[in-house]
Structures are given as C-alpha cells and as structure tokens.
Protein backbone atom coordinates (compact mmCIF):
# COMPACT_ATOMS: atom_id res chain seq x y z
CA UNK A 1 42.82 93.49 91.65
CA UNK A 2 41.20 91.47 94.94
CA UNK A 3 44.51 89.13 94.45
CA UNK A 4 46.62 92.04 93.97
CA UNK A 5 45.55 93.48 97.04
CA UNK A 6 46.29 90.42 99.07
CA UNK A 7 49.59 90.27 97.70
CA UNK A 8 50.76 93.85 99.05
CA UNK A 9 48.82 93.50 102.11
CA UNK A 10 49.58 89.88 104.26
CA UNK A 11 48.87 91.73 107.08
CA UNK A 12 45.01 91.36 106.31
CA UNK A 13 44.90 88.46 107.74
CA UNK A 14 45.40 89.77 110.94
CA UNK A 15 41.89 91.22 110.93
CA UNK A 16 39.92 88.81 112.15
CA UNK A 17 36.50 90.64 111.50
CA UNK A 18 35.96 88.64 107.39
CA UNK A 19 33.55 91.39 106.70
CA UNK A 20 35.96 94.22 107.68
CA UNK A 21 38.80 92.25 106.15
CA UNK A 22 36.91 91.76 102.79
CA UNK A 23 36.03 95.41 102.35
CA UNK A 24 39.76 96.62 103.50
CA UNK A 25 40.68 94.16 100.81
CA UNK A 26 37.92 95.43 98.06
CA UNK A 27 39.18 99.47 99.06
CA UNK A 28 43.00 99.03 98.02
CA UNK A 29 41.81 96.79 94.98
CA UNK A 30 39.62 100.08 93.96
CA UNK A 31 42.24 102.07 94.46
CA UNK A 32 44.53 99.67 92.91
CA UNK A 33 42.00 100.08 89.52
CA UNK A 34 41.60 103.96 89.62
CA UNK A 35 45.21 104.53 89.71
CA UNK A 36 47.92 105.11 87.29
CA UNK A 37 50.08 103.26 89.90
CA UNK A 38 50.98 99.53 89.83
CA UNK A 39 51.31 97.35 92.31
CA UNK A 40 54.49 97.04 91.12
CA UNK A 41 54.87 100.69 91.12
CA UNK A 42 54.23 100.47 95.49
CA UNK A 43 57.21 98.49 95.90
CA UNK A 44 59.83 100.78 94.23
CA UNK A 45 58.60 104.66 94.72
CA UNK A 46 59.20 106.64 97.81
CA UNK A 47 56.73 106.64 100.46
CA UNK A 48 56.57 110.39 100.59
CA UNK A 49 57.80 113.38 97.97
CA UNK A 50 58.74 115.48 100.44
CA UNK A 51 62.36 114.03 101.20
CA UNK A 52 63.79 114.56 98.46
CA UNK A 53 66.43 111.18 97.31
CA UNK A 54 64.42 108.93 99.84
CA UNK A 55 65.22 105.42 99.25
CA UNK A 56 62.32 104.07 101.36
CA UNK A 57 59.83 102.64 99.37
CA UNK A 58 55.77 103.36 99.98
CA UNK A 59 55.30 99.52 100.88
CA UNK A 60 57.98 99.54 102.91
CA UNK A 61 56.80 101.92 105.06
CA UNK A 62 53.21 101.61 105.10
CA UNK A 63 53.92 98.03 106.31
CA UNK A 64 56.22 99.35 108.94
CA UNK A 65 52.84 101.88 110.22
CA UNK A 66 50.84 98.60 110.15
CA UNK A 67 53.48 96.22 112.63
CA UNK A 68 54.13 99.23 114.86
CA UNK A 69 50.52 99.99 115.06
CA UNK A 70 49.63 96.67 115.85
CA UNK A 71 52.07 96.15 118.11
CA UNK A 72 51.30 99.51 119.77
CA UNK A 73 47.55 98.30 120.09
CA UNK A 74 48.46 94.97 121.71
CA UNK A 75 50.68 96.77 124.29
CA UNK A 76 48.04 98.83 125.28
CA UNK A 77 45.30 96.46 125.87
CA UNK A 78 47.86 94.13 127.64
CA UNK A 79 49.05 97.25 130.31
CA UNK A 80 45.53 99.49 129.93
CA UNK A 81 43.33 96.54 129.81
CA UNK A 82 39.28 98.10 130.36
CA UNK A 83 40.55 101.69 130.63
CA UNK A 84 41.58 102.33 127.07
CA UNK A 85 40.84 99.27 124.79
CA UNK A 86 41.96 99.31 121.42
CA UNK A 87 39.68 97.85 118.86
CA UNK A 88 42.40 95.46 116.89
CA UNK A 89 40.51 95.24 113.72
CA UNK A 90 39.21 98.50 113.30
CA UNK A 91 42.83 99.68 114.20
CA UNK A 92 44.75 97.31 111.67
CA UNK A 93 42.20 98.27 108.97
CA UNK A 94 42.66 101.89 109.75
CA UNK A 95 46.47 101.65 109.46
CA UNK A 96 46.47 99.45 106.06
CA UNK A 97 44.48 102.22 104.62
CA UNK A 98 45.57 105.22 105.83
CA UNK A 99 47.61 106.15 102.50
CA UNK A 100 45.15 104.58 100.07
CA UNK A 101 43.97 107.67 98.83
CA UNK A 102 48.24 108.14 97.75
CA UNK A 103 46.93 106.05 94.41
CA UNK A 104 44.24 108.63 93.20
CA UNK A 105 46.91 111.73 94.21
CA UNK A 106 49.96 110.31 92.43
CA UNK A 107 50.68 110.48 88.78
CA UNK A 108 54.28 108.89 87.06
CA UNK A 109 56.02 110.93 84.87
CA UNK A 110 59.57 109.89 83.62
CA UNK A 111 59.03 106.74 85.85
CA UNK A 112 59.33 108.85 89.10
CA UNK A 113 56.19 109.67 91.72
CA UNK A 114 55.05 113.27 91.36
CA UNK A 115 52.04 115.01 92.82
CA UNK A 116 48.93 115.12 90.31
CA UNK A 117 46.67 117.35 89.41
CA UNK A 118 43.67 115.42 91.39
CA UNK A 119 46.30 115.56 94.41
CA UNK A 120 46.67 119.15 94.33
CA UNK A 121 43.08 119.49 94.87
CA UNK A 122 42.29 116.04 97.00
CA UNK A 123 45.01 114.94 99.73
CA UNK A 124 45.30 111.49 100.49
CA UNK A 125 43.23 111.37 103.74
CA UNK A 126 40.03 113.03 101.72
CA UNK A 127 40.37 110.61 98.39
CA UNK A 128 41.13 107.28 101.03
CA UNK A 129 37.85 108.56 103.02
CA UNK A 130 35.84 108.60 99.63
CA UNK A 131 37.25 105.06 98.45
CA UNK A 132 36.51 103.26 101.83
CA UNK A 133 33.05 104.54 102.54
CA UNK A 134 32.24 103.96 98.72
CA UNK A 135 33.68 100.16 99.39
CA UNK A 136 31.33 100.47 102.81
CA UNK A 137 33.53 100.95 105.61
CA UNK A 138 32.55 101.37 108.83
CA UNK A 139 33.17 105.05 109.99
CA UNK A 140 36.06 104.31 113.12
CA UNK A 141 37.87 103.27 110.15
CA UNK A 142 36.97 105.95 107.63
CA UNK A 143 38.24 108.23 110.75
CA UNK A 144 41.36 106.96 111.14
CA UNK A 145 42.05 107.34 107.08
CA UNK A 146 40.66 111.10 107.59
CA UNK A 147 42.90 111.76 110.82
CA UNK A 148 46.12 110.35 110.80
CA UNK A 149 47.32 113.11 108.74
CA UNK A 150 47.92 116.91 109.81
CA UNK A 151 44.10 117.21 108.16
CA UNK A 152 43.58 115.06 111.89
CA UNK A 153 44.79 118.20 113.80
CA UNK A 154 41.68 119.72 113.74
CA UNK A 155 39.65 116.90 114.87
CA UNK A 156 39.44 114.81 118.31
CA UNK A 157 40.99 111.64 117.43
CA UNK A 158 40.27 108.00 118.46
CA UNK A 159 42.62 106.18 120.11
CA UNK A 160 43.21 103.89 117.47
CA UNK A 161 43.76 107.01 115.00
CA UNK A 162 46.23 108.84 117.53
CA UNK A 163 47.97 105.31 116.94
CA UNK A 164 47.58 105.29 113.52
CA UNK A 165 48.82 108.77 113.40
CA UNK A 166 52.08 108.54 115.64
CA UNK A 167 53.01 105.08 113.46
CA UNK A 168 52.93 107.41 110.68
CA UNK A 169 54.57 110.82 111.93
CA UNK A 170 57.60 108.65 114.01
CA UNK A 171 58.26 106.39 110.46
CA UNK A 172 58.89 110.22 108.43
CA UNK A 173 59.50 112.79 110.86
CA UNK A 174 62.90 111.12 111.14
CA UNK A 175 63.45 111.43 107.66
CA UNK A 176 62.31 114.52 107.08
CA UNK A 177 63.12 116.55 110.18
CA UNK A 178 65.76 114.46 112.04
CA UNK A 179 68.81 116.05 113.86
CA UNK A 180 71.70 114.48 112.35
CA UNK A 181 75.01 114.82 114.55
C-alpha cells in the first residue's frame, strides 16, 4: 500500500521533513487498506457527491488543493516574510491529507461513490484525524485535516489550515454554487 501511496501522491516529495513525509505516506496507505476504495477507484470517482454529474475526479482535485496550497504558502512567505510564515511541510502534509478520511466514509455500490454507513456517522475530517494521529502525526497537521472543512468553522484556524481550507472551498464552491451567466 506504501507504493500505492507514492503513486497517487508525487507531491510527497515536496515535503522535505523524511519523518513527516514517511508518516503522510504510511496515513493514505492505511487508509488505502481500510477502504473499500482502490487506488484505482481515486482516479475515476467524483471528488465530492454533492454535485450531482461532476466529472472531476477525487485525485484530480485533491492534487489541484495540494499545488494551489503550495503555491499559496510560497507566496506568502516570499511577500509576508517573518510576519506570517507558513510552515511548508506541515502545510503540504496537511493539504495531501485533508480528504483521507473520504476512504473510510465512502462505500461503491453499482460502481458509483455513495455515502456509507460509517460516513453518516464519521465525516471525513473526524475519520482523517483518527488515521493520522494513529499513523503519529504531529498535531498542526492533524488540525489542518480536522479544520479545513465547515467542522473548521468552529475552531481558530492556523494559517496553514485557513490555506488548506480556501484551496478546498475555491476548487468546489465553483462547482457547486457558481453563478452561471
């Protein structure tokens, strides 16, 4: 699952933290093992069920929250320097995993994505949260997992999850909620 993991996620390599990297790595491999989802199964079902016909696969936009996230981070340390750093790792790591916990919550039937009965009583943000700490992340990260959904509304945010969590919202709000003229 370790090699699986690699192969959806390149973008590990841009931690640069091995011990962070490694246990990013062993958390989607987990997840990988617990679920009824393949890897395979990533690259083809929509990233969300609430739109419904969405041709957007989960990969494809989880990927898309990881470059925008990371290029978010970099802009802000290059213009905000000392006066709001943004840890690169932790903030990478937090965006790879954000919708980890999607693999526990998610069920096939007929070949399509569907809501299962763990997710009815887990969202994503508390399963990813249990799966990283049990795979012994470091808690910026495990906050970023639990806050870059609406669950994060109710919680001060880091910076690196209010970047994590804009990624997110601007890659679906415009699918979901979009004026179209």
């Amino acid at each position: 699952m370790i090699e699986e993991a690699k192969k959806l996620w390149p973008e590990l390599e841009w931690i640069k933290d091995n011990d962070l990297k490694e246990k990013t790595t062993k958390t989607w491999a987990l997840a990988l093992k617990r679920s009824v989802l393949t890897a395979e199964d990533l690259n083809t079902i929509p990233f969300t069920l609430l739109v419904p016909d969405l041709k957007v696969t989960f990969m494809a936009h989880k990927r898309a929250v990881v470059h925008i996230a990371k290029d978010c981070g970099e802009k802000m340390n290059l213009f905000f320097k000392d006066d709001l750093p943004v840890n690169m790792d932790v903030l990478i790591a937090g965006a790879i995993l954000a919708d980890v916990g999607k693999l526990l919550e998610y069920e096939m039937v007929d070949g399509k994505a569907k809501q299962g009965n763990y997710g009815k009583y887990l969202r994503h943000p508390f399963s990813g949260v249990s799966l990283a700490e049990e795979c012994g992340l470091p808690a910026e990260v495990c906050h970023i997992i639990a806050a870059h959904a609406k669950e994060g509304d109710l919680i001060k945010r880091s910076t690196e999850a209010y970047v994590v969590h804009h990624a997110d919202f601007m890659t679906f709000l415009p699918f979901k909620d979009r004026l179209k003229i």
